[in-house]
Protein backbone atom coordinates (compact mmCIF):
# COMPACT_ATOMS: atom_id res chain seq x y z
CA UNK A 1 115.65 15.40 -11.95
CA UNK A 2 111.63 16.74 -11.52
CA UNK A 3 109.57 14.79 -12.38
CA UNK A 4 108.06 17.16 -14.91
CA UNK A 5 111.58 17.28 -16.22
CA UNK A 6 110.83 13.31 -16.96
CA UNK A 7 108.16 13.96 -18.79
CA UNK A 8 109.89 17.14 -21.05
CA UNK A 9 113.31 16.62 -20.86
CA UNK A 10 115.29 15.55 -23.91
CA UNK A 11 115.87 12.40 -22.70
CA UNK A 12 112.67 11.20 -21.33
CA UNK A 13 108.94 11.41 -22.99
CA UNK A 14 108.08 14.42 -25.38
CA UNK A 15 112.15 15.17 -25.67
CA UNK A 16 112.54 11.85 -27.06
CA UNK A 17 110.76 13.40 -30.32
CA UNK A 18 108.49 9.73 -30.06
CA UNK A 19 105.71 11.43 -27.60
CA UNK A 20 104.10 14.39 -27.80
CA UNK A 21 101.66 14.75 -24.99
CA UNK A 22 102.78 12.79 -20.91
CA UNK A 23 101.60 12.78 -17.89
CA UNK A 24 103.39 10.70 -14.60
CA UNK A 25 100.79 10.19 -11.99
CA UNK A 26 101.06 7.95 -8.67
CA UNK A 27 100.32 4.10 -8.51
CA UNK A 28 96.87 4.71 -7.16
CA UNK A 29 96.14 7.33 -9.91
CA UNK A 30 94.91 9.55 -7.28
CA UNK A 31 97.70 12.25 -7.95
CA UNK A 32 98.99 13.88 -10.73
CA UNK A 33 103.10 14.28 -10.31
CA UNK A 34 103.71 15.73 -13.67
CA UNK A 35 102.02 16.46 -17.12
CA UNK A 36 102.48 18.31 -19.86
CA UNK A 37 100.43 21.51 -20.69
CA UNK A 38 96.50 20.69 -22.08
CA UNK A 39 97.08 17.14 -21.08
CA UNK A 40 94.07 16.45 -18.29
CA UNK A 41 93.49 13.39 -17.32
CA UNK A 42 89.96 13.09 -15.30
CA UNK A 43 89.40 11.12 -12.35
CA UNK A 44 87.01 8.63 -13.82
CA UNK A 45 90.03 8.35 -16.88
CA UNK A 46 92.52 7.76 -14.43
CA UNK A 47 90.32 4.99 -12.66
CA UNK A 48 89.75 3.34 -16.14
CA UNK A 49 93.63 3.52 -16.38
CA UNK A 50 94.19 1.90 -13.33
CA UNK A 51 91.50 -0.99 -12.97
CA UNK A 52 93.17 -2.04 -16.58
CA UNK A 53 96.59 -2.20 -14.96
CA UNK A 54 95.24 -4.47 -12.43
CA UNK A 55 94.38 -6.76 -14.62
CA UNK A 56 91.03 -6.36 -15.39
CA UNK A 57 91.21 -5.79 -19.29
CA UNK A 58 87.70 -7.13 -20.51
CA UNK A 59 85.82 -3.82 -19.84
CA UNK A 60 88.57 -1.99 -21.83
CA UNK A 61 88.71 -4.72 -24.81
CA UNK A 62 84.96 -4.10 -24.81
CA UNK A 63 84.42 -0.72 -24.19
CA UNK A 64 87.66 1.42 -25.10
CA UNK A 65 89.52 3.67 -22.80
CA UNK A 66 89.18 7.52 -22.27
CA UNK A 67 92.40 9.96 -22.17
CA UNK A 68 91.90 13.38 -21.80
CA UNK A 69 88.66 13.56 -23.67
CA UNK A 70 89.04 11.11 -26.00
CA UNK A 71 88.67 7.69 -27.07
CA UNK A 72 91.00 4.81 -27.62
CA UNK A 73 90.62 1.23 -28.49
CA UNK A 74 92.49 -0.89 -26.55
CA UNK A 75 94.92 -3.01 -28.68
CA UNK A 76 97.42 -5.00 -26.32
CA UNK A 77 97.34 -5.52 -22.69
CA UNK A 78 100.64 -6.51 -20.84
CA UNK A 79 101.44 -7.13 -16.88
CA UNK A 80 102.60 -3.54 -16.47
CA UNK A 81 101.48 -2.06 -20.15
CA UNK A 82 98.36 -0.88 -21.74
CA UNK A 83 98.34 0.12 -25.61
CA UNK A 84 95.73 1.60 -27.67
CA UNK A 85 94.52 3.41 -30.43
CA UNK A 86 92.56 6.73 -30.62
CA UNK A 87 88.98 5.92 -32.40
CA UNK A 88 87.84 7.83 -35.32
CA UNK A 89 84.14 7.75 -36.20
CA UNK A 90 82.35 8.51 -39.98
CA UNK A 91 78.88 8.50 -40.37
CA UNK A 92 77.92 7.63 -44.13
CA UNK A 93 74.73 8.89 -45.58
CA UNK A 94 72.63 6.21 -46.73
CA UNK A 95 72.28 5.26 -50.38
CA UNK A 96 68.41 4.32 -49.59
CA UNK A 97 66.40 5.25 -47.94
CA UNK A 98 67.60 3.67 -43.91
CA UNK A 99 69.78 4.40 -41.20
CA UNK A 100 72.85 6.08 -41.89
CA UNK A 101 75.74 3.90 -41.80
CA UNK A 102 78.56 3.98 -39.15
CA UNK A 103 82.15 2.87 -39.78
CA UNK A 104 84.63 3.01 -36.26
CA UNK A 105 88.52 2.75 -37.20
CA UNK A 106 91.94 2.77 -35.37
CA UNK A 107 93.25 5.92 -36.23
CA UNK A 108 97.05 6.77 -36.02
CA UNK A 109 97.15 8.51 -32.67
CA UNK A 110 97.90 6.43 -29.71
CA UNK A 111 98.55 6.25 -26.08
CA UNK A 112 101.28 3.69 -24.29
CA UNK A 113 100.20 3.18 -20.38
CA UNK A 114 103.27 1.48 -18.15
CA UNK A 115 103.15 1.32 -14.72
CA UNK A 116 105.93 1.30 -12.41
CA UNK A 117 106.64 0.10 -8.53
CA UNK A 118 105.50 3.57 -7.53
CA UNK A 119 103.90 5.59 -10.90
CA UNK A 120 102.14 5.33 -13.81
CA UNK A 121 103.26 6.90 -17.11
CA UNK A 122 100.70 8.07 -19.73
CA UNK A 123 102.24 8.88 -23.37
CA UNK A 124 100.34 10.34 -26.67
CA UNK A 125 101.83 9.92 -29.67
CA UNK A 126 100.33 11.61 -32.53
CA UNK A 127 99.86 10.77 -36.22
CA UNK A 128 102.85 10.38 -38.33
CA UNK A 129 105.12 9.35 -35.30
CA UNK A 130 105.78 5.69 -35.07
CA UNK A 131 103.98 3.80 -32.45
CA UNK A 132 106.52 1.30 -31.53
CA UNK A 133 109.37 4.22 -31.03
CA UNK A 134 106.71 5.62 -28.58
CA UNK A 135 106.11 2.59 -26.93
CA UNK A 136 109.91 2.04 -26.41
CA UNK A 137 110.72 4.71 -24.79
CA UNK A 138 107.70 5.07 -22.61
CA UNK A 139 108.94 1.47 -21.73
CA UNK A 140 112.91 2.97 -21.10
CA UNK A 141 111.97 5.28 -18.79
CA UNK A 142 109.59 2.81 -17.03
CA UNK A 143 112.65 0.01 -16.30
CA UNK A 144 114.23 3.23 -15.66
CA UNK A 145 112.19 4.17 -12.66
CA UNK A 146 112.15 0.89 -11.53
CA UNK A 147 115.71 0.62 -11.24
CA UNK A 148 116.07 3.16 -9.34
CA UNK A 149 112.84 2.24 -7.00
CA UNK A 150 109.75 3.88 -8.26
């Protein structure tokens, strides 16, 4: 199978029904080996991605993660696994006179981040898709991979 083909295929990321936007990209995050269409990862995302999977979590925990343009809170950090939440911003007007007041929230849109021996997987679930579905079967495919040496 292509590896696009893991990414659309019915049996692997947006097929699944659990993901709707995937992208596979080497260990290094210095290639892209499949994504689906609109989903652009920069380099500077990809090196946030991959400094996190090394362990380093306390910049993400502190600062968020970026995925194609947007913002996620970083909720759970594994060995392998990063999980987070997209961020959604409202700006109240003030009831006196003041600064205006700023409330930040998880929203319902998330990413899953596993990496593999040889790959890392990037999933987007949107709103109204269940975030621990997604996360399983980014995680599937991952011990998938593995098993069969990437």
């Amino acid at each position: 199978m292509s590896w696009q083909a893991y990414v659309d295929s019915r049996y692997s990321l947006i097929g699944s029904g659990h993901v709707d936007k995937g992208a596979i990209y080497s260990a290094k995050g210095d290639s892209v080996w499949a994504t689906s269409a609109g989903f652009t990862i920069s380099p500077a995302e990809m090196q946030e991605i991959v400094t996190g999977l090394s362990g380093s979590y306390d910049k993400l925990y502190a600062e968020g993660l970026h995925i194609a343009g947007e913002k996620f809170v970083l909720t759970k950090a594994e060995d392998r696994s990063l999980y987070a939440r997209k961020v959604s911003t409202t700006i109240f007007p003030p009831k006196k006179s003041g600064q205006n007041l700023t409330k930040r929230k998880q929203g319902r849109e998330g990413v899953v981040i596993v990496k593999t021996t040889q790959a890392i997987l990037i999933a987007h679930y949107k709103d109204g898709m269940i975030a621990g579905n997604s996360a399983q079967t980014v995680e599937q495919l991952a011990d998938y991979l593995i098993s069969t040496g990437y």
